[in-house]
PDB file of N, CA and C in Angstrom:
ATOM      1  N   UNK A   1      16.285-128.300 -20.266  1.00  0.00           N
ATOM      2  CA  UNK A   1      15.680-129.137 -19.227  1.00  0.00           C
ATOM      3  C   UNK A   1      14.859-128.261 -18.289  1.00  0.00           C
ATOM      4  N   UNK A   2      13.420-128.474 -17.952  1.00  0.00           N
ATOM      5  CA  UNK A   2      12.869-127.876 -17.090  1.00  0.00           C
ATOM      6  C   UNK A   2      12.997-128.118 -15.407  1.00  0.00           C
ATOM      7  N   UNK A   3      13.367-127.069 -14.865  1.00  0.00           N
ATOM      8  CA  UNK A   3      13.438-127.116 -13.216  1.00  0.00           C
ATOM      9  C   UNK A   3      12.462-127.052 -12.698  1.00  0.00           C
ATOM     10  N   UNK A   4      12.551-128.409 -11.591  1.00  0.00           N
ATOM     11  CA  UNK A   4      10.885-128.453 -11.023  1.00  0.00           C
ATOM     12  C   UNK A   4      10.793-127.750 -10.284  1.00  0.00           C
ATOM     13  N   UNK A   5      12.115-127.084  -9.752  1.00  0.00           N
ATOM     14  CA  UNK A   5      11.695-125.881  -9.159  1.00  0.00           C
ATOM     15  C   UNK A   5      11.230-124.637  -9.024  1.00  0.00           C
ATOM     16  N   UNK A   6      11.029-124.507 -10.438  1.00  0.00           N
ATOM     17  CA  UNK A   6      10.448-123.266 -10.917  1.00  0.00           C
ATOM     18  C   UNK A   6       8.802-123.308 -10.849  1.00  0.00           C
ATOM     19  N   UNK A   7       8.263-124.733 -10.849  1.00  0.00           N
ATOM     20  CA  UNK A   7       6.586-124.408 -10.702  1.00  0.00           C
ATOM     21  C   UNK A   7       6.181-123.459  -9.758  1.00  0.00           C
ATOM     22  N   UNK A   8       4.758-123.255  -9.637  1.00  0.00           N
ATOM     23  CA  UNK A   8       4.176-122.438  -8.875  1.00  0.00           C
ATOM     24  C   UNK A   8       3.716-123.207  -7.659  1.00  0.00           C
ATOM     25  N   UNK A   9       4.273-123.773  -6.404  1.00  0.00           N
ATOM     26  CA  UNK A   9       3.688-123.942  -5.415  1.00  0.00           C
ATOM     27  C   UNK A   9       3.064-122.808  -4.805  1.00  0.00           C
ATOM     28  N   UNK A  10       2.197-124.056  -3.971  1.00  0.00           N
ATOM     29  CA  UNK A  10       1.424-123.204  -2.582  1.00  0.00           C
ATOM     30  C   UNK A  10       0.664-124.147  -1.733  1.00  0.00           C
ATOM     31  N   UNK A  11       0.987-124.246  -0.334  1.00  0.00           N
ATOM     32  CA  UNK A  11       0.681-124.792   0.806  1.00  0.00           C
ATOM     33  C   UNK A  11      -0.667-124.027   1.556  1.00  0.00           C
ATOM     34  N   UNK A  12      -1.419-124.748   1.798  1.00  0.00           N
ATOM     35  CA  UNK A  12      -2.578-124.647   2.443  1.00  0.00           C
ATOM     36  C   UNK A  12      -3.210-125.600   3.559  1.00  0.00           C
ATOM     37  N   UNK A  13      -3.909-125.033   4.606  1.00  0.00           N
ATOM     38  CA  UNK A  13      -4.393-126.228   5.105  1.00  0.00           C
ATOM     39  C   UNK A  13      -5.380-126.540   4.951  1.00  0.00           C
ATOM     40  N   UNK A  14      -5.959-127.714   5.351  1.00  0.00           N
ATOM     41  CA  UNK A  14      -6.702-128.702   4.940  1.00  0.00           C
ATOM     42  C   UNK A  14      -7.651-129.065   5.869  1.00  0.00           C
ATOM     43  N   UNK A  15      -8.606-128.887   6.095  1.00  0.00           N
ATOM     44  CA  UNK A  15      -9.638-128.794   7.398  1.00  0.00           C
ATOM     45  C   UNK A  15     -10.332-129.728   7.298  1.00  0.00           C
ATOM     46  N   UNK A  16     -10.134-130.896   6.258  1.00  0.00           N
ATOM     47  CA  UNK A  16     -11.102-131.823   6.166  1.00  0.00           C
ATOM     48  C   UNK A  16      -9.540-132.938   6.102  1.00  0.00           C
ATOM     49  N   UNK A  17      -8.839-133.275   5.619  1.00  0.00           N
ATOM     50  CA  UNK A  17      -7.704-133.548   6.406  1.00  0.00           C
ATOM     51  C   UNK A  17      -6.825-133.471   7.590  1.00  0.00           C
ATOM     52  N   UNK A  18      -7.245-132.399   7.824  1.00  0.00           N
ATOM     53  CA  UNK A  18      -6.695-132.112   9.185  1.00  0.00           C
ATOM     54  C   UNK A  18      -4.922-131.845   8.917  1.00  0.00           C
ATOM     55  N   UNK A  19      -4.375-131.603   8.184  1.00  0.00           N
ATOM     56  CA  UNK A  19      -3.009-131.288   7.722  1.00  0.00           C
ATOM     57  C   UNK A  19      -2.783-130.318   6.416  1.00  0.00           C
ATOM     58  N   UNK A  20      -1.345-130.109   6.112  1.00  0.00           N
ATOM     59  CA  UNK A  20      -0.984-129.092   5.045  1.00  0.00           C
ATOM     60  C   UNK A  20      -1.277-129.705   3.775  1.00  0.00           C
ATOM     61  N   UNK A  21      -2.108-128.953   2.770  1.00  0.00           N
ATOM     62  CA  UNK A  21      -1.640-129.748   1.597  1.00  0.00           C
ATOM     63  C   UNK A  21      -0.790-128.403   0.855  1.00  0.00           C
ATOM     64  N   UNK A  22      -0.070-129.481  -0.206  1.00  0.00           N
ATOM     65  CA  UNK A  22       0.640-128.263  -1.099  1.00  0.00           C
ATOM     66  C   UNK A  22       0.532-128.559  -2.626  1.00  0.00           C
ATOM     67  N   UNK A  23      -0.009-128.027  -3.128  1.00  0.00           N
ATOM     68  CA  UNK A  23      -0.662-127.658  -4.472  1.00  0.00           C
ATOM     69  C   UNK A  23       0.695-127.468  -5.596  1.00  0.00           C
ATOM     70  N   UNK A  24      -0.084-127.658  -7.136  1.00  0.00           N
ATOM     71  CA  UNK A  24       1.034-127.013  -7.553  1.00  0.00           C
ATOM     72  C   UNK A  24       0.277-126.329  -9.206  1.00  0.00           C
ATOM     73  N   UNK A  25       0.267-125.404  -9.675  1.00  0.00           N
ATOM     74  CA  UNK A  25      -0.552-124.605 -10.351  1.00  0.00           C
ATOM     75  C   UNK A  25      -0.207-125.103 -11.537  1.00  0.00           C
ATOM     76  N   UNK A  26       0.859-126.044 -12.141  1.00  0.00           N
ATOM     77  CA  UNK A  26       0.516-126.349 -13.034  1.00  0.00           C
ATOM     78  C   UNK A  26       0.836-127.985 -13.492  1.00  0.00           C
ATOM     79  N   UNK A  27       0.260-128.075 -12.229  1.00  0.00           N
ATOM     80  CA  UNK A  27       0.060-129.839 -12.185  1.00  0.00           C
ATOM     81  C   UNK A  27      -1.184-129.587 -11.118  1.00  0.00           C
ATOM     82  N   UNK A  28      -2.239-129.259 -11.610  1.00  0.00           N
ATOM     83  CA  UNK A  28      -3.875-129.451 -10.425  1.00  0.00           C
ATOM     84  C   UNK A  28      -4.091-130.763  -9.986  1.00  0.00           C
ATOM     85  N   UNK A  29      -3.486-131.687 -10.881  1.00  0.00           N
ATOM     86  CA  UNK A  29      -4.300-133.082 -10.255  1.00  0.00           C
ATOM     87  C   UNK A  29      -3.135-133.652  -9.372  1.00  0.00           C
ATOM     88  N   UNK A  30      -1.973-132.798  -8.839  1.00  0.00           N
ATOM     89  CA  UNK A  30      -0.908-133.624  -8.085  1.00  0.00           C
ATOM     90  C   UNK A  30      -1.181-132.553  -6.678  1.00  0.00           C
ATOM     91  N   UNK A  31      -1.092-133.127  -5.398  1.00  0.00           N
ATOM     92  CA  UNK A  31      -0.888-132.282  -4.337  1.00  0.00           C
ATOM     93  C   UNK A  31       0.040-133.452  -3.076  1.00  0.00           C
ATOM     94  N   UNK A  32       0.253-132.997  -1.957  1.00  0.00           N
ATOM     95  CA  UNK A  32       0.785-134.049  -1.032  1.00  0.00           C
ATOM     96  C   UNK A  32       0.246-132.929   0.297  1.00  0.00           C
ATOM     97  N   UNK A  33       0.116-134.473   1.303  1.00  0.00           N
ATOM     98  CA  UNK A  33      -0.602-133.918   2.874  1.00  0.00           C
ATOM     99  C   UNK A  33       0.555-134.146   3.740  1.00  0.00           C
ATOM    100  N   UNK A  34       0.707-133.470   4.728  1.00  0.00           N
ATOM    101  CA  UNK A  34       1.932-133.472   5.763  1.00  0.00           C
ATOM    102  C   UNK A  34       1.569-132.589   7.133  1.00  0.00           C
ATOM    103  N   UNK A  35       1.951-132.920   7.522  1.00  0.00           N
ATOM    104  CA  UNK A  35       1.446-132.620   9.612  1.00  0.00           C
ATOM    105  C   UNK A  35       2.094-130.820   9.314  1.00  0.00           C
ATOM    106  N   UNK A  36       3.573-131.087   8.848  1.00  0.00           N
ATOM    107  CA  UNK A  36       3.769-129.134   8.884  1.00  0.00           C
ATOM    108  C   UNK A  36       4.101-128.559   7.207  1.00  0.00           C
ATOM    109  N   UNK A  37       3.749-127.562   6.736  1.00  0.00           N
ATOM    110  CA  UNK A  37       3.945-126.871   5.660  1.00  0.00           C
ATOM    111  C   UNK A  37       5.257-127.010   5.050  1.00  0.00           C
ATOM    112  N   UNK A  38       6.802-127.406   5.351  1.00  0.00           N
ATOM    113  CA  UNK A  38       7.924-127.368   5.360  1.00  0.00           C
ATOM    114  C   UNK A  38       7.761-129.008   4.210  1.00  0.00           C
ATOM    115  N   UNK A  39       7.182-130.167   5.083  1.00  0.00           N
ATOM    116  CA  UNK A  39       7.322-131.650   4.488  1.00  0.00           C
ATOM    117  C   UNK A  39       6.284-131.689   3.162  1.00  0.00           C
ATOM    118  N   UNK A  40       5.135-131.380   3.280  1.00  0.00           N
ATOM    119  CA  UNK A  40       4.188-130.529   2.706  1.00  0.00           C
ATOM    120  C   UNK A  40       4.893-130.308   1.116  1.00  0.00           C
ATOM    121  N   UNK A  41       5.628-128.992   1.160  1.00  0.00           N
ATOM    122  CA  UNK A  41       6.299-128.581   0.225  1.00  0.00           C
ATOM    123  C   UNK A  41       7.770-129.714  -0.649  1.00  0.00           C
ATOM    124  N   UNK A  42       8.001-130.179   0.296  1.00  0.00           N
ATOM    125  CA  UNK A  42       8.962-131.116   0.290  1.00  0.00           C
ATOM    126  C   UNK A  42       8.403-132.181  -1.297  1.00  0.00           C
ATOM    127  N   UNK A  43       7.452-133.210  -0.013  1.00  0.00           N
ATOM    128  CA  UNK A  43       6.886-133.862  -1.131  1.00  0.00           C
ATOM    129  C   UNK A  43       6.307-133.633  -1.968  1.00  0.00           C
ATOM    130  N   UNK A  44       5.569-132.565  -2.210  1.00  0.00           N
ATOM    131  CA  UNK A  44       5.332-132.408  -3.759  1.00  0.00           C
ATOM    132  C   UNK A  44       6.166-131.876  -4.868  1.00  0.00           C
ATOM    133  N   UNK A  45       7.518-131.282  -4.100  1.00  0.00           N
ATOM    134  CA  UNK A  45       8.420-131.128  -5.367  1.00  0.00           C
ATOM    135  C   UNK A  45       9.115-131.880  -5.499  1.00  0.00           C
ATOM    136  N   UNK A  46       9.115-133.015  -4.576  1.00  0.00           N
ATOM    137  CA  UNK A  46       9.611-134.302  -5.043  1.00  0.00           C
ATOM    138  C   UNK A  46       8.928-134.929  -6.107  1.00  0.00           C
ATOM    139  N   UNK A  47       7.862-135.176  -5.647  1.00  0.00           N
ATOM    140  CA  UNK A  47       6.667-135.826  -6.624  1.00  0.00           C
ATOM    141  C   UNK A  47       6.577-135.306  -8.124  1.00  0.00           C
ATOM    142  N   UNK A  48       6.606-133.929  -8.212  1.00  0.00           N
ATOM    143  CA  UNK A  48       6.620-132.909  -9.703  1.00  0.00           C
ATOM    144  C   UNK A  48       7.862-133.840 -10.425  1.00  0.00           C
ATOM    145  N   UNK A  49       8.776-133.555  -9.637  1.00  0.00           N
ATOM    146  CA  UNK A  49      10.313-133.880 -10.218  1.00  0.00           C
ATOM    147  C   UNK A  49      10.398-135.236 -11.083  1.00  0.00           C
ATOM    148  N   UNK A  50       9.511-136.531 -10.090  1.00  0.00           N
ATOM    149  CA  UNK A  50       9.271-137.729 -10.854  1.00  0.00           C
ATOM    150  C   UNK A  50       8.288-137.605 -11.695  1.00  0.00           C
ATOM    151  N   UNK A  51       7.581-136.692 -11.830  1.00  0.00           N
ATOM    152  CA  UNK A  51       6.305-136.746 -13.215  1.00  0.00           C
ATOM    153  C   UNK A  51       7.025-136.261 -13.989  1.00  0.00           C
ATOM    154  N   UNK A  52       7.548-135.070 -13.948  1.00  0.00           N
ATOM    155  CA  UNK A  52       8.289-134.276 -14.757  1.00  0.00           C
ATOM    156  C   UNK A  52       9.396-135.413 -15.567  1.00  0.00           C
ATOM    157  N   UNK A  53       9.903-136.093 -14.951  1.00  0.00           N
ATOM    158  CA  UNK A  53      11.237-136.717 -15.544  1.00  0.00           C
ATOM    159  C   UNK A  53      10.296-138.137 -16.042  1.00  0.00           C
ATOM    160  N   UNK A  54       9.994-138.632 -15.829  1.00  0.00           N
ATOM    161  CA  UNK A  54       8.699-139.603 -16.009  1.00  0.00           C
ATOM    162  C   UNK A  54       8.078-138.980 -17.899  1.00  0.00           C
ATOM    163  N   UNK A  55       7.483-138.090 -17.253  1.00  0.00           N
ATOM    164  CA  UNK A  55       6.912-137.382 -18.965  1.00  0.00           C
ATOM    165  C   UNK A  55       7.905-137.082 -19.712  1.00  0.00           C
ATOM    166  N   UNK A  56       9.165-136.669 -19.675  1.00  0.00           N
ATOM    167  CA  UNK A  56      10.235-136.688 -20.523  1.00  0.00           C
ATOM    168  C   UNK A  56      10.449-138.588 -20.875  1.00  0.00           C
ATOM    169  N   UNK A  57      10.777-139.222 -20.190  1.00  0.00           N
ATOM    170  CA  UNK A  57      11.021-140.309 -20.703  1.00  0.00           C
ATOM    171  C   UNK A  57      10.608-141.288 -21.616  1.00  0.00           C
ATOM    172  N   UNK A  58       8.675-140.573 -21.510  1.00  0.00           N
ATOM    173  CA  UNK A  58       7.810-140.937 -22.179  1.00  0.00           C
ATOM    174  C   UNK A  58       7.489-139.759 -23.678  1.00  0.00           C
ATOM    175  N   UNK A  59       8.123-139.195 -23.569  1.00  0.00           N
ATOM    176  CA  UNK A  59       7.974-138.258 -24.932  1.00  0.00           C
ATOM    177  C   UNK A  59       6.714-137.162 -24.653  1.00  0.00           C
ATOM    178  N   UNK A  60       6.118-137.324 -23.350  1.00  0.00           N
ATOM    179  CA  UNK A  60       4.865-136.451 -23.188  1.00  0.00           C
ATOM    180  C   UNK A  60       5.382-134.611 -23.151  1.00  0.00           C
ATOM    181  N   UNK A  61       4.478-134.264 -23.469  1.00  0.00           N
ATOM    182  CA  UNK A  61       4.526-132.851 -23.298  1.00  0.00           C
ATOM    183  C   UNK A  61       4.630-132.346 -21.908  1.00  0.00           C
ATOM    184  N   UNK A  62       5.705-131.579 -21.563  1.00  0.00           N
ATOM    185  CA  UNK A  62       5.767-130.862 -20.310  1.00  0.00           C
ATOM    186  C   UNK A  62       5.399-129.726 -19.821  1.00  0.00           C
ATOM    187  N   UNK A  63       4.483-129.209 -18.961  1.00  0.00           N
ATOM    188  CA  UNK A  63       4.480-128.125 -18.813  1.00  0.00           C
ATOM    189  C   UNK A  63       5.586-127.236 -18.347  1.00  0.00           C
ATOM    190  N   UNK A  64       5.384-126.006 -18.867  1.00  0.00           N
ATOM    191  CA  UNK A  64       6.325-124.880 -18.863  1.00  0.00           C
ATOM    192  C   UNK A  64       5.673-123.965 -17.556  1.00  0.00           C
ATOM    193  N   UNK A  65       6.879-124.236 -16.831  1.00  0.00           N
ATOM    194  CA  UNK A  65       6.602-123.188 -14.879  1.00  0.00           C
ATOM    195  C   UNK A  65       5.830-121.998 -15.609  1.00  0.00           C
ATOM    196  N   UNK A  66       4.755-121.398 -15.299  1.00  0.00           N
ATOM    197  CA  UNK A  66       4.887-120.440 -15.052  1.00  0.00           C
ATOM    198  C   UNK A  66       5.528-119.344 -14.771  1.00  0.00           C
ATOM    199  N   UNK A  67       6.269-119.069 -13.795  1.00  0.00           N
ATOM    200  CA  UNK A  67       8.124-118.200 -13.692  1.00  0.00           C
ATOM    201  C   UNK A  67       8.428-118.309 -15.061  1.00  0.00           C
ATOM    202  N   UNK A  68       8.723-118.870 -15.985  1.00  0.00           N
ATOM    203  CA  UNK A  68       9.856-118.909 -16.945  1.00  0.00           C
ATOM    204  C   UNK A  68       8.993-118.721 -18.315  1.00  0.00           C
ATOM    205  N   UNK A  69       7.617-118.162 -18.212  1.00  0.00           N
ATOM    206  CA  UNK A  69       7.121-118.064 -19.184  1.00  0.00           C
ATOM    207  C   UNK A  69       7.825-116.211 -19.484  1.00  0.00           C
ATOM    208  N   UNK A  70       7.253-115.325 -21.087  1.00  0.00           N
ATOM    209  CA  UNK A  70       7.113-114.286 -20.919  1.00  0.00           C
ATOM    210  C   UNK A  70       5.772-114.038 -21.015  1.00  0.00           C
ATOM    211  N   UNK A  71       5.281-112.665 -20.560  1.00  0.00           N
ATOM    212  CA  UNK A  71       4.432-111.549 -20.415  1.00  0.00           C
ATOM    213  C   UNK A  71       4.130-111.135 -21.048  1.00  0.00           C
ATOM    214  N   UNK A  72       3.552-110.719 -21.977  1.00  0.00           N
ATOM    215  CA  UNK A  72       3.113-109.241 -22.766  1.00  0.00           C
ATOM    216  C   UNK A  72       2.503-107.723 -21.856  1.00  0.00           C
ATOM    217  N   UNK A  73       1.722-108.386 -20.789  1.00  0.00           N
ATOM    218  CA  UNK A  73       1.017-107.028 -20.478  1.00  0.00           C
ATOM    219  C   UNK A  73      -0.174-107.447 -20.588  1.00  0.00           C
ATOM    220  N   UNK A  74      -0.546-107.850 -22.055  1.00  0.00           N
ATOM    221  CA  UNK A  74      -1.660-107.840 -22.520  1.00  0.00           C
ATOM    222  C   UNK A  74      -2.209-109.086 -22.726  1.00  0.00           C
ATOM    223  N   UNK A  75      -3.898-108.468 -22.794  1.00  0.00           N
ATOM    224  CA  UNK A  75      -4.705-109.655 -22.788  1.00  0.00           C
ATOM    225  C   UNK A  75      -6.012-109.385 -23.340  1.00  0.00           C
ATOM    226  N   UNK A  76      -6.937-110.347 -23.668  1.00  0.00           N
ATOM    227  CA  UNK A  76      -8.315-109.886 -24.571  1.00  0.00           C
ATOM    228  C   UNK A  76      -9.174-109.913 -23.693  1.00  0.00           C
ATOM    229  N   UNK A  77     -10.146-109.715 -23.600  1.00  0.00           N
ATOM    230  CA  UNK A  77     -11.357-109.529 -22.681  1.00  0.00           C
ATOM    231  C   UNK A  77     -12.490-108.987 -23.277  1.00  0.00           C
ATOM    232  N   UNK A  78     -13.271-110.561 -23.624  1.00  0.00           N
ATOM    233  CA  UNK A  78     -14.949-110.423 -24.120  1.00  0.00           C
ATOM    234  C   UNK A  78     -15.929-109.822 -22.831  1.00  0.00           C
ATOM    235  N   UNK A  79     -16.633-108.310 -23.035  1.00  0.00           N
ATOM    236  CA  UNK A  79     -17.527-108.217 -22.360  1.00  0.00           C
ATOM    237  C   UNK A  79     -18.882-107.502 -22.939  1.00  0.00           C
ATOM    238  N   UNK A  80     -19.992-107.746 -22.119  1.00  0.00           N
ATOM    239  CA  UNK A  80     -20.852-107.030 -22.932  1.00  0.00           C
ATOM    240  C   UNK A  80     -21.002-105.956 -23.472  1.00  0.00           C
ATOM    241  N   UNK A  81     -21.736-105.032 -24.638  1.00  0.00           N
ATOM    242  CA  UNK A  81     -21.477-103.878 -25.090  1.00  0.00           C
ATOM    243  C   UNK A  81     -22.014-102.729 -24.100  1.00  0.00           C
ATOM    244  N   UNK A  82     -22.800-103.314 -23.252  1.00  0.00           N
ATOM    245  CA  UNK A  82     -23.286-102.702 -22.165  1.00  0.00           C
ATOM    246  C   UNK A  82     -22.392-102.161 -21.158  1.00  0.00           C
ATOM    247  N   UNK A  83     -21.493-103.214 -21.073  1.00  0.00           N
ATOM    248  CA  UNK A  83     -20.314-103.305 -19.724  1.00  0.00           C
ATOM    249  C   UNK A  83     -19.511-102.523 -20.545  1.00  0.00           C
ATOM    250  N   UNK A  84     -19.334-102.196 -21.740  1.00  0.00           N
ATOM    251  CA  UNK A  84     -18.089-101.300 -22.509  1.00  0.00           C
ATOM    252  C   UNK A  84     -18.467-100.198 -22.513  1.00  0.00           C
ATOM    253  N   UNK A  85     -19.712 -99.938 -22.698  1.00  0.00           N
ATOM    254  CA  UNK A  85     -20.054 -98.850 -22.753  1.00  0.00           C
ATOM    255  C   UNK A  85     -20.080 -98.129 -21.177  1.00  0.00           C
ATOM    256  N   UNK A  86     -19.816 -98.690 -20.313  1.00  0.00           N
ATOM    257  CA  UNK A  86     -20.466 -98.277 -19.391  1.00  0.00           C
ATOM    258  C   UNK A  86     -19.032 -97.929 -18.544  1.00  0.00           C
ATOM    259  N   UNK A  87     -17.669 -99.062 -18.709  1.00  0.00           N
ATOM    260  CA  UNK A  87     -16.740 -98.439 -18.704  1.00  0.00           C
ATOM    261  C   UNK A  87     -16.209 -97.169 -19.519  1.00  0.00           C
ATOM    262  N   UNK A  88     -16.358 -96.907 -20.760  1.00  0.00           N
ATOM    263  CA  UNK A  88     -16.188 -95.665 -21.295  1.00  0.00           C
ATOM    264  C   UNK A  88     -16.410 -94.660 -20.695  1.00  0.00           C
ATOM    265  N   UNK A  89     -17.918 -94.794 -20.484  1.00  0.00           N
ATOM    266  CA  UNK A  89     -18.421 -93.706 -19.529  1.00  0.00           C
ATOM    267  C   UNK A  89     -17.331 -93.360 -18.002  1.00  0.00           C
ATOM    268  N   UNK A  90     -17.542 -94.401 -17.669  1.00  0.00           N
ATOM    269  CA  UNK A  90     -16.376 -94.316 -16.522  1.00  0.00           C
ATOM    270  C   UNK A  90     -15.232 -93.429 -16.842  1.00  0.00           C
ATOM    271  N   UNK A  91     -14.386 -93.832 -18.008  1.00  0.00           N
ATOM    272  CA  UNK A  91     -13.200 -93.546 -17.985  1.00  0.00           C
ATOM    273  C   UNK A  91     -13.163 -91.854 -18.311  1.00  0.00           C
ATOM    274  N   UNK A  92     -14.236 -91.412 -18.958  1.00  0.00           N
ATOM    275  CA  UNK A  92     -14.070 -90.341 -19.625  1.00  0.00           C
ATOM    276  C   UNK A  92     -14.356 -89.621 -18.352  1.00  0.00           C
ATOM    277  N   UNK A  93     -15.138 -90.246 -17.751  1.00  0.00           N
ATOM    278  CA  UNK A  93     -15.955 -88.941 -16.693  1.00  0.00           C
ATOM    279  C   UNK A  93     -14.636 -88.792 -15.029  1.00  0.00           C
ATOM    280  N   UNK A  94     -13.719 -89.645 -15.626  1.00  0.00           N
ATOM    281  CA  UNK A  94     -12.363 -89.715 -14.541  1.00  0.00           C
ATOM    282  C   UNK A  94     -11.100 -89.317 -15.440  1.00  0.00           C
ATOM    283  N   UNK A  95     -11.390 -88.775 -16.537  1.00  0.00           N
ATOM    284  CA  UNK A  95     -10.173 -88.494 -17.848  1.00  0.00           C
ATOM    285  C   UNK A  95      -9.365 -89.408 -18.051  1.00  0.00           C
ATOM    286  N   UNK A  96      -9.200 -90.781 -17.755  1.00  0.00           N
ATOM    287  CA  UNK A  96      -8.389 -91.505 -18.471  1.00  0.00           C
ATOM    288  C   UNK A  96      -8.761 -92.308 -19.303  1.00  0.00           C
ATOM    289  N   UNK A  97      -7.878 -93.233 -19.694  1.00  0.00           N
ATOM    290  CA  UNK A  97      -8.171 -93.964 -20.795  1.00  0.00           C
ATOM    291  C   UNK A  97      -9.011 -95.656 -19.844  1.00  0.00           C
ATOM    292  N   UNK A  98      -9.536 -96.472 -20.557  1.00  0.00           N
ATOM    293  CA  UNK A  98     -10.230 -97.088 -20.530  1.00  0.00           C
ATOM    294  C   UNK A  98      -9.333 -98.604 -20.075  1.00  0.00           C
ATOM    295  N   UNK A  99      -8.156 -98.610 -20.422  1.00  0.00           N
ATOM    296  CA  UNK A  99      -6.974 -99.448 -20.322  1.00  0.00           C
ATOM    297  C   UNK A  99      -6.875 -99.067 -19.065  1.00  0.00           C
ATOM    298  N   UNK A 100      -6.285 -97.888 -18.606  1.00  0.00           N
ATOM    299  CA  UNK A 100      -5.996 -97.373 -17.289  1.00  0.00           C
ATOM    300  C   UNK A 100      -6.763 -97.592 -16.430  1.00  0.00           C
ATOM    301  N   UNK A 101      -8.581 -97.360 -16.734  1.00  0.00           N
ATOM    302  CA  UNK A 101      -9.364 -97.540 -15.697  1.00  0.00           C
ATOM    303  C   UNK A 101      -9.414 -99.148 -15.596  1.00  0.00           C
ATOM    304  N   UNK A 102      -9.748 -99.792 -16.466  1.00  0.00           N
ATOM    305  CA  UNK A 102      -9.311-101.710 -15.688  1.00  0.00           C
ATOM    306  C   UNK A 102      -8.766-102.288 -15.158  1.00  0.00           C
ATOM    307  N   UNK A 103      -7.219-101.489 -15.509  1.00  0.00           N
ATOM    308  CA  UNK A 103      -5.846-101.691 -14.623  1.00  0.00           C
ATOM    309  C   UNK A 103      -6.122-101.607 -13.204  1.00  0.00           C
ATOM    310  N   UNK A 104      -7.010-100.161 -13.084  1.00  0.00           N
ATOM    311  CA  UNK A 104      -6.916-100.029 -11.902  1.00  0.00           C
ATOM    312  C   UNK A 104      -7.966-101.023 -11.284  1.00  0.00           C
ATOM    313  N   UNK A 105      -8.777-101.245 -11.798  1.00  0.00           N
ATOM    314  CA  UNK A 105      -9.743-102.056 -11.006  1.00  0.00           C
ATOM    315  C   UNK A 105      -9.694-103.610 -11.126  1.00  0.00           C
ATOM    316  N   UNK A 106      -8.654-104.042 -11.679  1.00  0.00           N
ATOM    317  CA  UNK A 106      -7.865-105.575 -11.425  1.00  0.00           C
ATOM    318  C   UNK A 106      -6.537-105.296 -10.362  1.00  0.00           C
ATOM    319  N   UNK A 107      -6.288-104.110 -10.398  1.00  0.00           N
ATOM    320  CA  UNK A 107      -5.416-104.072  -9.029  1.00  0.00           C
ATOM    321  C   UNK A 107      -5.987-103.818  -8.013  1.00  0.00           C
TER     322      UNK A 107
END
């Protein structure tokens, strides 16, 4: 059984509302508005909880939290031969490897 508590919230405010909304990363089309960040959070993991149990009842596919996925590390990344080449250059002319230098520059 998936815990709706494991999604990825996040509360923000809302300047064209004028209140908190709180998001949820893997439900984009669900959010809820509330005067403080606390109710905010409230209702939308209320709300998840009834979609969530809602799409089970209906046989739909559920998404899997984020949190409870695994990792590898790794990942692919199409870029031009220009941009590869040009990191190479980078990496060699700083002695590391080319993995290392992206790392560092996504951190």
């Amino acid at each position: 059984m998936i815990d709706h508590q494991h999604y990825t919230y996040r509360i923000t405010w809302s300047e064209d509302d004028g209140e908190f909304v709180a998001l949820c990363a893997e439900f984009p089309s669900l959010s809820h508005l509330a005067s403080d960040q606390a109710a905010a959070l409230k209702g939308l993991t209320k709300l998840v909880k009834q979609v969530v149990e809602d799409m089970i009842a209906n046989g739909e596919h559920v998404p899997i939290p984020l949190a409870d996925k695994s990792y590898s590390g790794k990942f692919q990344v199409r870029i031009p031969p220009e941009q590869h080449r040009n990191l190479a250059i980078q990496a060699a002319e700083q002695g590391v490897s080319i993995n290392r230098l992206v790392s560092a520059k996504l951190a």
